[in-house]
PDB file of N, CA and C in Angstrom:
ATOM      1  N   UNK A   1      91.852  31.584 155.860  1.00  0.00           N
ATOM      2  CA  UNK A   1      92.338  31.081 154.597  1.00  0.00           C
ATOM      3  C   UNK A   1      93.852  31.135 154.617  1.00  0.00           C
ATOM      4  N   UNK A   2      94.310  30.046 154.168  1.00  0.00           N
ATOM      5  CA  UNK A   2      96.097  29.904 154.272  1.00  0.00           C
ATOM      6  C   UNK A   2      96.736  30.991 153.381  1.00  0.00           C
ATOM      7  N   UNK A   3      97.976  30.901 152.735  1.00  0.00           N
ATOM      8  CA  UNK A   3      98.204  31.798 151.840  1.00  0.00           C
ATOM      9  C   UNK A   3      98.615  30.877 150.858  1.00  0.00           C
ATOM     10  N   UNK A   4      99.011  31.442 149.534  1.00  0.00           N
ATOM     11  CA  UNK A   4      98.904  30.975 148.130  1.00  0.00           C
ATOM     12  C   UNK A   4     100.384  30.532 148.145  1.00  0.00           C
ATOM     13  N   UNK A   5     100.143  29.499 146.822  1.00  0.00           N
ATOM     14  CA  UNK A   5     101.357  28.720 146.219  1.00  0.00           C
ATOM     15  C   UNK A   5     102.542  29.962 146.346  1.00  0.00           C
ATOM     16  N   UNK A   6     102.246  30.899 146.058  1.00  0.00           N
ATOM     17  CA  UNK A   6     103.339  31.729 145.413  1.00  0.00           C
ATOM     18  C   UNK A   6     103.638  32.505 146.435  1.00  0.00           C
ATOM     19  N   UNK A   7     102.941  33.111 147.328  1.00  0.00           N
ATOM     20  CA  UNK A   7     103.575  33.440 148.637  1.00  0.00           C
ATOM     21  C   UNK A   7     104.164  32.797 149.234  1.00  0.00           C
ATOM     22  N   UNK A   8     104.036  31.637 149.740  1.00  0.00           N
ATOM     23  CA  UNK A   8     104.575  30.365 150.334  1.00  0.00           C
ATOM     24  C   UNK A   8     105.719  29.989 149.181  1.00  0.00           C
ATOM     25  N   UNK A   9     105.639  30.376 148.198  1.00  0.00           N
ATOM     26  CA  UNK A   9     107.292  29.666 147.602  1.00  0.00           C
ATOM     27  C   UNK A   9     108.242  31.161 147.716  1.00  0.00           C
ATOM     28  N   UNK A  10     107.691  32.318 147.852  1.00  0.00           N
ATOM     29  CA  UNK A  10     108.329  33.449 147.815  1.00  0.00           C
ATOM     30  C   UNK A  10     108.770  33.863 149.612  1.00  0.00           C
ATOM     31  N   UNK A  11     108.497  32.890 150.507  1.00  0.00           N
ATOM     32  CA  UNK A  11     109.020  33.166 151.685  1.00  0.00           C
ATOM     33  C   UNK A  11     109.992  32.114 151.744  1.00  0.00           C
ATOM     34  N   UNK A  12     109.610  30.794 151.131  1.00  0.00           N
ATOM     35  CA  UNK A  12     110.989  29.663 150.966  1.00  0.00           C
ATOM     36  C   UNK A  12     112.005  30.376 150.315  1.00  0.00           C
ATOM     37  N   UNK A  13     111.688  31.122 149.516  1.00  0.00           N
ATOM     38  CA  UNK A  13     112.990  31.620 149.233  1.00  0.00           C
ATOM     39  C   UNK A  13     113.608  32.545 149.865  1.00  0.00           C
ATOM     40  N   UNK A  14     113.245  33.153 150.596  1.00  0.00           N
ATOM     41  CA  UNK A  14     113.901  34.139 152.184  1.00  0.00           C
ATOM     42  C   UNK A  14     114.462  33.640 152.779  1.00  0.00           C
ATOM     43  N   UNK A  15     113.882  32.335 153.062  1.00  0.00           N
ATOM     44  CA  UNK A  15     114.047  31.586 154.253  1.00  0.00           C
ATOM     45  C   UNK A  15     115.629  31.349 153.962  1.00  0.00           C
ATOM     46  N   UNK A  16     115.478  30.304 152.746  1.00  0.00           N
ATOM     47  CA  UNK A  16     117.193  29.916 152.037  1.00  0.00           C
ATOM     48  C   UNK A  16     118.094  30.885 151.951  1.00  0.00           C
ATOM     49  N   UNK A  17     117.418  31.765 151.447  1.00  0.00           N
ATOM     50  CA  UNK A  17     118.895  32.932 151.375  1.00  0.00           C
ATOM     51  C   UNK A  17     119.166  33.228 152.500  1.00  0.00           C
ATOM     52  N   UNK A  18     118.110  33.232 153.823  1.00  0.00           N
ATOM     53  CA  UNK A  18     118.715  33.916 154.823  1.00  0.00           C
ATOM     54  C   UNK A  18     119.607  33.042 155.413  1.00  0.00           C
ATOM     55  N   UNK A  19     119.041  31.164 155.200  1.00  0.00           N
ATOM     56  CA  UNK A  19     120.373  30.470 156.088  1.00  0.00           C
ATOM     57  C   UNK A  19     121.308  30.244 155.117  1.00  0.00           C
ATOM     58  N   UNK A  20     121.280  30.685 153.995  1.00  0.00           N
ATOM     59  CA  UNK A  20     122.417  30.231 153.261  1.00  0.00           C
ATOM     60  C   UNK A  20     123.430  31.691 153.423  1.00  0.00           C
ATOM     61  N   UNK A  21     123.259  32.804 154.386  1.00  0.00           N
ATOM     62  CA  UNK A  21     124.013  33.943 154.554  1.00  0.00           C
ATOM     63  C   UNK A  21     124.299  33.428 155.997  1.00  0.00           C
ATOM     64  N   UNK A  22     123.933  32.567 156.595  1.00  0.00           N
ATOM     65  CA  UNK A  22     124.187  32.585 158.483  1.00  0.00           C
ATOM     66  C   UNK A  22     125.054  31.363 157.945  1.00  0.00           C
ATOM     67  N   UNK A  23     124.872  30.439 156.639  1.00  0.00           N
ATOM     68  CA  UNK A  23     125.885  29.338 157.059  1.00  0.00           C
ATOM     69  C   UNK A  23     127.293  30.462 156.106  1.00  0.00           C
ATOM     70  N   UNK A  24     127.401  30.891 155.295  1.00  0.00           N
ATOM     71  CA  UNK A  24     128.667  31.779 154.763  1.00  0.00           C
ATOM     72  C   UNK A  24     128.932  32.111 155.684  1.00  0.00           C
ATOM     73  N   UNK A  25     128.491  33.174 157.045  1.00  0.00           N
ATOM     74  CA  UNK A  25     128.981  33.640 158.016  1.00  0.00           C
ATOM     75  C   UNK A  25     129.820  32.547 159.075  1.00  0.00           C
ATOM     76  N   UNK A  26     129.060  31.456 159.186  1.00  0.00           N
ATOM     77  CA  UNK A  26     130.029  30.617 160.215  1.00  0.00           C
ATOM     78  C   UNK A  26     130.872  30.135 159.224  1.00  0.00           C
ATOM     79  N   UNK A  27     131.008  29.730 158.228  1.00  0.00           N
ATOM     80  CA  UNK A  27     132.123  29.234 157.950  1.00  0.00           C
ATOM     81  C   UNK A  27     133.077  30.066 157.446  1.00  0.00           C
ATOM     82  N   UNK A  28     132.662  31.387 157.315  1.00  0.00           N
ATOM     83  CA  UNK A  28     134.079  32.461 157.464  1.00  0.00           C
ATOM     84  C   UNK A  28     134.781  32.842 158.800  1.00  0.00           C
ATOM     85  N   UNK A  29     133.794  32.313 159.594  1.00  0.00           N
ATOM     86  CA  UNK A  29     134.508  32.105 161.238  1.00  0.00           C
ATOM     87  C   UNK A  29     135.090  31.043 161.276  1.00  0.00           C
ATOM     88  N   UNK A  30     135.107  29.839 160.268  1.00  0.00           N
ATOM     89  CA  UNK A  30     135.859  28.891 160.429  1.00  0.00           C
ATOM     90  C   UNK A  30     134.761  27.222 161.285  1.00  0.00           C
ATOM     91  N   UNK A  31     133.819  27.598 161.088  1.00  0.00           N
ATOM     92  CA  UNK A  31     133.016  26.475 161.677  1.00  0.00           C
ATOM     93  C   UNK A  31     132.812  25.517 160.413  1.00  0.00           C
ATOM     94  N   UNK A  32     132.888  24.508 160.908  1.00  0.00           N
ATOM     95  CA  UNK A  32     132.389  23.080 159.537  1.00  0.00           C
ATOM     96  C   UNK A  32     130.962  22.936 159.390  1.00  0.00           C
ATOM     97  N   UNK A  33     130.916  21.773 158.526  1.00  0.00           N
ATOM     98  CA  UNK A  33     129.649  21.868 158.269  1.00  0.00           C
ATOM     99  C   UNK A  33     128.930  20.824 158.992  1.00  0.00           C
ATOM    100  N   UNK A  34     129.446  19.811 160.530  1.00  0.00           N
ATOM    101  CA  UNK A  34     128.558  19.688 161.049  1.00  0.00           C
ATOM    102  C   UNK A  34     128.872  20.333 162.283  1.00  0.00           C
ATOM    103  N   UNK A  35     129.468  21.245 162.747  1.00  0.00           N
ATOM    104  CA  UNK A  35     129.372  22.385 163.706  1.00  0.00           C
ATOM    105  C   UNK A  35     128.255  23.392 163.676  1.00  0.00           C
ATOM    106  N   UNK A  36     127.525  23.180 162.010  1.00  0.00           N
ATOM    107  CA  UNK A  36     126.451  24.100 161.979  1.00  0.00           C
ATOM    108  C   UNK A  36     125.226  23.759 162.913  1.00  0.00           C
ATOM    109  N   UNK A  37     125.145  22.528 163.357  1.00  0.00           N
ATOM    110  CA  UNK A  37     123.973  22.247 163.659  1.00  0.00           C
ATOM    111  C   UNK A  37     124.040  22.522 165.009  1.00  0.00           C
ATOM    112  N   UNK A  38     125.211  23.158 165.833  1.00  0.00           N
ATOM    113  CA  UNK A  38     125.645  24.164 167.480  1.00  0.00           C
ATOM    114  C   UNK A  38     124.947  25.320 167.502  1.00  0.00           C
ATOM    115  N   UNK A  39     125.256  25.467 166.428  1.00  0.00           N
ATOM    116  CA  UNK A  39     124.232  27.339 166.122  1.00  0.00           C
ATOM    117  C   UNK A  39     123.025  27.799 166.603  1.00  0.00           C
ATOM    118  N   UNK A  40     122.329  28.359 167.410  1.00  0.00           N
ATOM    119  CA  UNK A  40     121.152  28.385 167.521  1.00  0.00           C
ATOM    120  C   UNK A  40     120.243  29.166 166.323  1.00  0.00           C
ATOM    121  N   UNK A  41     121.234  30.039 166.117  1.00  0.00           N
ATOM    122  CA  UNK A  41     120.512  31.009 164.780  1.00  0.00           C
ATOM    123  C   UNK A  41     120.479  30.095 163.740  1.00  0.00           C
ATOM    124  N   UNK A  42     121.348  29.323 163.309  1.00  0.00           N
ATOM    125  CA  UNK A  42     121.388  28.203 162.047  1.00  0.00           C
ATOM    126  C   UNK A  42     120.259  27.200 162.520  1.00  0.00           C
ATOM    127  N   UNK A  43     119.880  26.545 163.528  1.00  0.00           N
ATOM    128  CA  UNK A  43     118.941  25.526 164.140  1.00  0.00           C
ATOM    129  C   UNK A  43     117.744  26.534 163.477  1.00  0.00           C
ATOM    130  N   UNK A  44     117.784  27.790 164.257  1.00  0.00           N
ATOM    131  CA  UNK A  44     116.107  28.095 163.936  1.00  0.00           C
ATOM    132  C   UNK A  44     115.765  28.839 162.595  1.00  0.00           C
ATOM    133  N   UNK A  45     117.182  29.492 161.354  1.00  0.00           N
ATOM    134  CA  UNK A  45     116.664  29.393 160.065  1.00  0.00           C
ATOM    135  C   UNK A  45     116.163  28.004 159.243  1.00  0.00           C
ATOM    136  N   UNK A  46     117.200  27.254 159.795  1.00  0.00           N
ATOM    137  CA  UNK A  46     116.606  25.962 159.146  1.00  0.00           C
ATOM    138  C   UNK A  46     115.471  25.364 159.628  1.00  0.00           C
ATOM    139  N   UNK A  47     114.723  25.445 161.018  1.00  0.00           N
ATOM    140  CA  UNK A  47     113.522  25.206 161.229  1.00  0.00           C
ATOM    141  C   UNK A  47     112.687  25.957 160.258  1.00  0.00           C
ATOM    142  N   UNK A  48     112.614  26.910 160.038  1.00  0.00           N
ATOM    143  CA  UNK A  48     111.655  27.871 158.924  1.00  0.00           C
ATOM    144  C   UNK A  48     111.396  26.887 157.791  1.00  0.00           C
ATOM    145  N   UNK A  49     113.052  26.965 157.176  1.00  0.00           N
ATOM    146  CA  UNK A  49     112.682  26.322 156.073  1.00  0.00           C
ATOM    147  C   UNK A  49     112.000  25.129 155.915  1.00  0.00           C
ATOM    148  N   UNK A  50     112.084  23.906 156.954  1.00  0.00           N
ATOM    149  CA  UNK A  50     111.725  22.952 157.256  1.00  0.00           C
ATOM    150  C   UNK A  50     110.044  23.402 157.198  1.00  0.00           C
ATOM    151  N   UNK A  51     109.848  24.157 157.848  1.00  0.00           N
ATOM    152  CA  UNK A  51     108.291  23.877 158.201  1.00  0.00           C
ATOM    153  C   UNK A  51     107.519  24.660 156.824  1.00  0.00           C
ATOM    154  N   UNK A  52     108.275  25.828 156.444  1.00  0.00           N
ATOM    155  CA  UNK A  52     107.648  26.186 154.934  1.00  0.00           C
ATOM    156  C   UNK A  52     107.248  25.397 153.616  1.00  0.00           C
ATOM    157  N   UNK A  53     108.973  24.556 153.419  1.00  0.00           N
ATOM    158  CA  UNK A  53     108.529  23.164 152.965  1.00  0.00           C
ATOM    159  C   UNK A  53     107.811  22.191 153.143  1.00  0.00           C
ATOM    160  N   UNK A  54     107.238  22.236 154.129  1.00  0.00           N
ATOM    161  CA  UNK A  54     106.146  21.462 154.369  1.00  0.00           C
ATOM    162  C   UNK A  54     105.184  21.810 154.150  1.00  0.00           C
ATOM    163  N   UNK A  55     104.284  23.489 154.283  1.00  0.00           N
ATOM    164  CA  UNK A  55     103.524  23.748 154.294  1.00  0.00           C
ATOM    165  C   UNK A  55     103.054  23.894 152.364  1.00  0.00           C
ATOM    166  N   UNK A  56     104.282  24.049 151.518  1.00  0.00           N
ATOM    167  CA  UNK A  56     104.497  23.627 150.074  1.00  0.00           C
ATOM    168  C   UNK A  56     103.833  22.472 149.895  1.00  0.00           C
ATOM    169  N   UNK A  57     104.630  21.128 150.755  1.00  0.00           N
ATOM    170  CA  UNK A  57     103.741  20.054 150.155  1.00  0.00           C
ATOM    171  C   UNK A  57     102.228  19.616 150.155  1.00  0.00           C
ATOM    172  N   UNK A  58     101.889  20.479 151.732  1.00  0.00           N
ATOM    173  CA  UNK A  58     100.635  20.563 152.014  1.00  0.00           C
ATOM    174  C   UNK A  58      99.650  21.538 150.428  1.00  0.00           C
ATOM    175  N   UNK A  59     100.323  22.127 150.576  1.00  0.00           N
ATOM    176  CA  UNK A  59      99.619  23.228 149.365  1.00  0.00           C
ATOM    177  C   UNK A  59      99.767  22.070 148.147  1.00  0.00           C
ATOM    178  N   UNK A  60     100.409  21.598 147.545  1.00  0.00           N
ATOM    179  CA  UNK A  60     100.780  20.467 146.255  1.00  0.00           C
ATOM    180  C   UNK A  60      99.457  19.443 146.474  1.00  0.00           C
ATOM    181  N   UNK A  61      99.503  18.767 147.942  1.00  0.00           N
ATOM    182  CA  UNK A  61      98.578  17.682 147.756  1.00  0.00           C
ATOM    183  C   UNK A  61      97.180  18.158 148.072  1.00  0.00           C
ATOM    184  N   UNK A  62      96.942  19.429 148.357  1.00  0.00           N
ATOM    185  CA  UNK A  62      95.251  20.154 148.286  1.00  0.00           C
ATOM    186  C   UNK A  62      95.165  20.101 146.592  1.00  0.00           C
ATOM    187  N   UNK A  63      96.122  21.102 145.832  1.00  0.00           N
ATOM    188  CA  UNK A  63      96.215  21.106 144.508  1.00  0.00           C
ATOM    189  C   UNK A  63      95.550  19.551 143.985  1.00  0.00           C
ATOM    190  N   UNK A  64      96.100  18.598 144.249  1.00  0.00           N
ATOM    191  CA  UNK A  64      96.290  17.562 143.344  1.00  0.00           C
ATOM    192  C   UNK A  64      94.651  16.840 143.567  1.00  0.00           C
ATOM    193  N   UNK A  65      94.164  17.420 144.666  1.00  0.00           N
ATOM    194  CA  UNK A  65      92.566  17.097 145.223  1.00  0.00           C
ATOM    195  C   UNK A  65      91.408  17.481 144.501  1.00  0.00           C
ATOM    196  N   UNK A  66      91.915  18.778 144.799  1.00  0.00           N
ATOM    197  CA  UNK A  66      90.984  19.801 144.075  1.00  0.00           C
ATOM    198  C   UNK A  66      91.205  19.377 142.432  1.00  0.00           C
ATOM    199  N   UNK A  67      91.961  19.333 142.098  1.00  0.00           N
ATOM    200  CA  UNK A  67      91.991  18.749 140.375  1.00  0.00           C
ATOM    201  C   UNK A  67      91.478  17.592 140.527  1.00  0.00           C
ATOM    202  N   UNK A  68      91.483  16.734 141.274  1.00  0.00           N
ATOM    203  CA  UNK A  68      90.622  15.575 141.023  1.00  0.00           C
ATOM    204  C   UNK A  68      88.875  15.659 141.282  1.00  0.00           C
ATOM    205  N   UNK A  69      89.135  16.543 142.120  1.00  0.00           N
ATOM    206  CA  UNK A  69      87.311  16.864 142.690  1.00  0.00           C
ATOM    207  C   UNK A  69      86.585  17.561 141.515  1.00  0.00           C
ATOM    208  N   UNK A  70      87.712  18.432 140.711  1.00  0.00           N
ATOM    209  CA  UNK A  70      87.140  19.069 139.732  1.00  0.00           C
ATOM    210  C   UNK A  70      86.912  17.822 138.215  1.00  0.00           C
ATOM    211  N   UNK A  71      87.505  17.510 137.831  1.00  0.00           N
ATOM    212  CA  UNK A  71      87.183  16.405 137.191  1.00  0.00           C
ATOM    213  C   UNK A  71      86.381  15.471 136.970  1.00  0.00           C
ATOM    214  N   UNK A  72      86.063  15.311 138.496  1.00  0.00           N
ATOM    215  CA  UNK A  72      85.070  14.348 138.763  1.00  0.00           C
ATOM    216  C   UNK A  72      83.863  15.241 138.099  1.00  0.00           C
ATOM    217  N   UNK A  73      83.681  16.579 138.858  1.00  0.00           N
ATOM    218  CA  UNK A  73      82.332  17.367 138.584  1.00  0.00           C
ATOM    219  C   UNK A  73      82.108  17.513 136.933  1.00  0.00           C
ATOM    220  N   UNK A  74      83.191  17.338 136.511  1.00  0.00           N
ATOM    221  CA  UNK A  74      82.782  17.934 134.999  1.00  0.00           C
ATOM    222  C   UNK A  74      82.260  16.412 134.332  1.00  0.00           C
ATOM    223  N   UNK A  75      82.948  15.122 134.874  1.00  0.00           N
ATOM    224  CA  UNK A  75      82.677  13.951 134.403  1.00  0.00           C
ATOM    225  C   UNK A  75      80.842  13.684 135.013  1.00  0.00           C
ATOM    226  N   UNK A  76      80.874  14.265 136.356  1.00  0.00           N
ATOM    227  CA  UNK A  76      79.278  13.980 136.900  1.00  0.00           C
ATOM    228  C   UNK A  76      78.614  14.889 136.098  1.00  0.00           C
ATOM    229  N   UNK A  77      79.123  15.826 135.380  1.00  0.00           N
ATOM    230  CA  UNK A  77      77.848  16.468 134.657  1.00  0.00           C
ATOM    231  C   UNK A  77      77.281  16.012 133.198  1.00  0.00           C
ATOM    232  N   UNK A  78      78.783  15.272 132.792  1.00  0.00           N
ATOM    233  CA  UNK A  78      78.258  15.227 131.706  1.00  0.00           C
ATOM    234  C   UNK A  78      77.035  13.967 131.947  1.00  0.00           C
ATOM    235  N   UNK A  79      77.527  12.681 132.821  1.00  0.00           N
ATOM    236  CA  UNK A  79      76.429  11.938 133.018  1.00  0.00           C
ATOM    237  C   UNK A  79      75.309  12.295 132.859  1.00  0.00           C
ATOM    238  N   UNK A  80      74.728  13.640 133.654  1.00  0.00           N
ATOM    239  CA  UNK A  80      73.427  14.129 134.052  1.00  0.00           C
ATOM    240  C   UNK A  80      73.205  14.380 133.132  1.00  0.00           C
ATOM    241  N   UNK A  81      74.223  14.960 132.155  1.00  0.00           N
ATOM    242  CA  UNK A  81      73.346  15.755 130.576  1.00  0.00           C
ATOM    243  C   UNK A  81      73.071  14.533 129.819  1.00  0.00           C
ATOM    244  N   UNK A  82      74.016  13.583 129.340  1.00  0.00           N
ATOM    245  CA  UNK A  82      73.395  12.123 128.943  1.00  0.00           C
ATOM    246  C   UNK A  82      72.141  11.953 129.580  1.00  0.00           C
ATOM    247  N   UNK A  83      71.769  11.626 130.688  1.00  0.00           N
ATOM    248  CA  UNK A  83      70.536  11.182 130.880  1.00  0.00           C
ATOM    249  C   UNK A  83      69.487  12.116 130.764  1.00  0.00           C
ATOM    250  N   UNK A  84      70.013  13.242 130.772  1.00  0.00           N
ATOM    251  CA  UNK A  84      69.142  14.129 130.685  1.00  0.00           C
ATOM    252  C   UNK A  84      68.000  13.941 129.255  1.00  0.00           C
ATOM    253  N   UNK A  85      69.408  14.348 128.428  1.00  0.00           N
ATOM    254  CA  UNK A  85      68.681  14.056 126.885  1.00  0.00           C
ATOM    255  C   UNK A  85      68.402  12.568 125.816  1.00  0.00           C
ATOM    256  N   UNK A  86      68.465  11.821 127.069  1.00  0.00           N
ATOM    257  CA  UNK A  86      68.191  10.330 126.624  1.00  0.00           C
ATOM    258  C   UNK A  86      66.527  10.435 127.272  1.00  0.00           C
ATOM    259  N   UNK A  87      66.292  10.815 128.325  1.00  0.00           N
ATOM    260  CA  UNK A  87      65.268  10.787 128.917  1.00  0.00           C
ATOM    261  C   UNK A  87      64.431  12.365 127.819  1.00  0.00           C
ATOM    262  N   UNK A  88      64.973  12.957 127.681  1.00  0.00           N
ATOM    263  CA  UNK A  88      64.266  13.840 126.786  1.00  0.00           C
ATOM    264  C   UNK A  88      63.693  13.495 125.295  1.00  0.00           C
ATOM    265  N   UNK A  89      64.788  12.608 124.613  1.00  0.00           N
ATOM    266  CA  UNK A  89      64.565  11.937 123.580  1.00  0.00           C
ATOM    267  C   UNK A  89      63.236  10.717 123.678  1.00  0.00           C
ATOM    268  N   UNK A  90      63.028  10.119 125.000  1.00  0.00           N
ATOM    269  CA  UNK A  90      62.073   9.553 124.787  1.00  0.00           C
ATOM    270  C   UNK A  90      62.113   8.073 124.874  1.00  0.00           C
ATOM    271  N   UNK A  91      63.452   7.635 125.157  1.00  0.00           N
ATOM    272  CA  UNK A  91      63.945   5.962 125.305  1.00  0.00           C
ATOM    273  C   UNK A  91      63.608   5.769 126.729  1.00  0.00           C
ATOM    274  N   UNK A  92      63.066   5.074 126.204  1.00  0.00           N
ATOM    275  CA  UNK A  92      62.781   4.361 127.775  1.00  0.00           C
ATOM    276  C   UNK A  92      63.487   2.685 128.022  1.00  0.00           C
ATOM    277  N   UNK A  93      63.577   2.723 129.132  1.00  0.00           N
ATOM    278  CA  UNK A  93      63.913   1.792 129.641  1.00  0.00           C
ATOM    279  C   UNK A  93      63.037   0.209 129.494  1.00  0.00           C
ATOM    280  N   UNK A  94      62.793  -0.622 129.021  1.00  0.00           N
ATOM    281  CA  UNK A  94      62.084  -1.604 129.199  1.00  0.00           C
ATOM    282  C   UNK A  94      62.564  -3.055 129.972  1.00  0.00           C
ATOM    283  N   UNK A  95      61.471  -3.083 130.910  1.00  0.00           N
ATOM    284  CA  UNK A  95      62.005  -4.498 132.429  1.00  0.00           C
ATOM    285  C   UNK A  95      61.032  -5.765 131.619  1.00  0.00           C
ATOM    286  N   UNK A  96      62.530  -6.366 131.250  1.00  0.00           N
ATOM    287  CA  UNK A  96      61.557  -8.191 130.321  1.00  0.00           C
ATOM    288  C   UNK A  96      61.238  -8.936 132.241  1.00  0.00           C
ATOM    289  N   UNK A  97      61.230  -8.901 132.923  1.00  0.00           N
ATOM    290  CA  UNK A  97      60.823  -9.820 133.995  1.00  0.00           C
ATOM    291  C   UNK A  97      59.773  -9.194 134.727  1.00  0.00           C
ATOM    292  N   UNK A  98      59.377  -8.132 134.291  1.00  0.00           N
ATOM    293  CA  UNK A  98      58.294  -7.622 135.156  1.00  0.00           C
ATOM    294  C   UNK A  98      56.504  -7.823 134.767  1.00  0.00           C
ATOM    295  N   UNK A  99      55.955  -8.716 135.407  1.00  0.00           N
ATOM    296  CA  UNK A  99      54.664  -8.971 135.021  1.00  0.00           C
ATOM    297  C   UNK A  99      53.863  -7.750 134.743  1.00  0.00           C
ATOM    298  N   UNK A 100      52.374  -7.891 134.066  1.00  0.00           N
ATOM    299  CA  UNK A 100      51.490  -7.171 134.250  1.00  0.00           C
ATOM    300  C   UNK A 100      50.924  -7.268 135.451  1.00  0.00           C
ATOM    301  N   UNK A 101      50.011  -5.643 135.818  1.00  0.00           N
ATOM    302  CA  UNK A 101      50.119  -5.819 137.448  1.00  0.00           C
ATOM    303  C   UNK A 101      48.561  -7.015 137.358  1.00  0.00           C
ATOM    304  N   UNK A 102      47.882  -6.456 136.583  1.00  0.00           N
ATOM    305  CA  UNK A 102      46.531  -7.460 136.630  1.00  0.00           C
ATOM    306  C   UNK A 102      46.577  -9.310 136.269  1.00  0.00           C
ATOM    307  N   UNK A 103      47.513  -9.519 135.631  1.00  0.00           N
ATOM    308  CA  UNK A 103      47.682 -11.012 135.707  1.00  0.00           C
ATOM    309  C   UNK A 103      48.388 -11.360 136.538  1.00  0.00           C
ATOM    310  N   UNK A 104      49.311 -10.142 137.665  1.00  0.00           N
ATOM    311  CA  UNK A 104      50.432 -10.540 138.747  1.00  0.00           C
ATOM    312  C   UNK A 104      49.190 -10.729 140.003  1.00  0.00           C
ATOM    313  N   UNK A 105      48.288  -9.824 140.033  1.00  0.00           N
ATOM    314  CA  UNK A 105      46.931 -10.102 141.071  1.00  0.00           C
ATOM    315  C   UNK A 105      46.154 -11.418 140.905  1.00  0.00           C
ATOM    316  N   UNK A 106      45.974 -10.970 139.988  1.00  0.00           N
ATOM    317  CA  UNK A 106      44.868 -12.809 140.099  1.00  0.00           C
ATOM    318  C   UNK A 106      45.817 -13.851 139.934  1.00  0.00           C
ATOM    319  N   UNK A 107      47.004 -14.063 140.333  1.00  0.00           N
ATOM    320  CA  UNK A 107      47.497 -15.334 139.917  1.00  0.00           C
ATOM    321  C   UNK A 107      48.093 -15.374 141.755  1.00  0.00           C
ATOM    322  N   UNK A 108      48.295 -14.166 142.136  1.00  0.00           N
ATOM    323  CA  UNK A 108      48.194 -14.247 143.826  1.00  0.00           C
ATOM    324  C   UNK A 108      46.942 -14.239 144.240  1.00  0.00           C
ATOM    325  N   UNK A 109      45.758 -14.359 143.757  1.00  0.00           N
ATOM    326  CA  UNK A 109      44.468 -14.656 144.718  1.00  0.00           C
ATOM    327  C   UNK A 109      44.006 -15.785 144.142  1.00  0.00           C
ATOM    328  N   UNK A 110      44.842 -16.531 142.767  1.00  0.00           N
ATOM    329  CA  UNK A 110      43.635 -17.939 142.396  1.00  0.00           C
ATOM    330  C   UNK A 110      44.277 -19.192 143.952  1.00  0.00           C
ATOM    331  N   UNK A 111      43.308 -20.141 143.749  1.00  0.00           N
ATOM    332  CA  UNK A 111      43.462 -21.145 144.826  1.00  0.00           C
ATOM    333  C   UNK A 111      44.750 -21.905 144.283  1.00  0.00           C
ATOM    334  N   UNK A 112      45.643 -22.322 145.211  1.00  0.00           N
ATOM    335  CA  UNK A 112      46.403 -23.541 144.096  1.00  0.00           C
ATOM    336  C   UNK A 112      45.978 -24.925 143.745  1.00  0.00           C
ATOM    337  N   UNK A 113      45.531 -25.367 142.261  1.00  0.00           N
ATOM    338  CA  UNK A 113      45.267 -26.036 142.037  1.00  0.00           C
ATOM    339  C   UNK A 113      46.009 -27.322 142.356  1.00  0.00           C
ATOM    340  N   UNK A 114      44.476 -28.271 142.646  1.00  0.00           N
ATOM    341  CA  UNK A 114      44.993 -29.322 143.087  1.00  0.00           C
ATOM    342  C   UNK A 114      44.446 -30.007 144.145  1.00  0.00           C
ATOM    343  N   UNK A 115      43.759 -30.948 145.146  1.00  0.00           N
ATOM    344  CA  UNK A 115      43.050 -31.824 145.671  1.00  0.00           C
ATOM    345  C   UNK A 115      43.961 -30.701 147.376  1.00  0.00           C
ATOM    346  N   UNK A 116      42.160 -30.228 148.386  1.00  0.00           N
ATOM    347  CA  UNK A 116      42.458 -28.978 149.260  1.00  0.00           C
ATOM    348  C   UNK A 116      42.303 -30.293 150.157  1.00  0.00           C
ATOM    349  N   UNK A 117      42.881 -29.996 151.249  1.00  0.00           N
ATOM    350  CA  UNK A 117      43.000 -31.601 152.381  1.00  0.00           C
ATOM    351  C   UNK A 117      41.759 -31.233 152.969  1.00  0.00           C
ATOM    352  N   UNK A 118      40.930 -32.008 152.402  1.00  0.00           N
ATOM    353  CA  UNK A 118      39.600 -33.056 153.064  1.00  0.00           C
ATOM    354  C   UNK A 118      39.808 -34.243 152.838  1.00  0.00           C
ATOM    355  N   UNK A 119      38.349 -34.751 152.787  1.00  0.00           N
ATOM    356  CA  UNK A 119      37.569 -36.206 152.681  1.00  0.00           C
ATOM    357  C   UNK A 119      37.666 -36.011 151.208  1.00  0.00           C
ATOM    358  N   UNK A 120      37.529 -37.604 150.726  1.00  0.00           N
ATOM    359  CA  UNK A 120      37.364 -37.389 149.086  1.00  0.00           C
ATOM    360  C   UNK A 120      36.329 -37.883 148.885  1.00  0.00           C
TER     361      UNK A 120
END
């Protein structure tokens, strides 16, 4: 199991303070600000942060899933309870195109009327 929103925003914030103390340090040595990117210690705080932030957005768009998955479930239930107590109440459904089965039989076994090819 990964770790939580709030751990993951409580190490982004380590992360920053720590390169935001390695970039004060070079530039009290007098380095600019694209000399920072020579640094190996500055390269690999800012990798951290890079990949923490990411692992943030990853955490945001599970969030935004799971609220939708949950939604859905509460919307699929209520369906089920509608039908539930529609079908409890006693409404039924009625099909206008559906024959009776006994006039749907004999009207598939009568002959079709009308002159059967013989002699007349």
């Amino acid at each position: 199991m990964g770790t939580s929103r709030k751990v993951t925003e409580t190490q982004l914030d380590k992360a920053k303070a720590a390169l935001a103390a390695r970039v004060s340090a070079l530039k009290a040595k007098g380095v600019e600000a694209k000399g920072l990117k020579n640094d190996p210690k500055w390269r690999l705080l800012d990798g951290k942060v890079r990949q923490i932030a990411g692992r943030i957005r990853k955490i945001a768009e599970l969030e935004a899933v799971e609220a939708d998955l949950a939604q859905h479930r509460i919307e699929r239930q209520a369906q089920l309870a509608a039908k539930k107590a529609e079908k409890k109440a006693g409404v039924k459904k009625v099909k206008e195109d559906k024959k009776p089965k006994a006039k749907a039989k004999a009207e598939a076994k009568a002959p079709p009327s009308g002159p059967k090819g013989g002699k007349k």
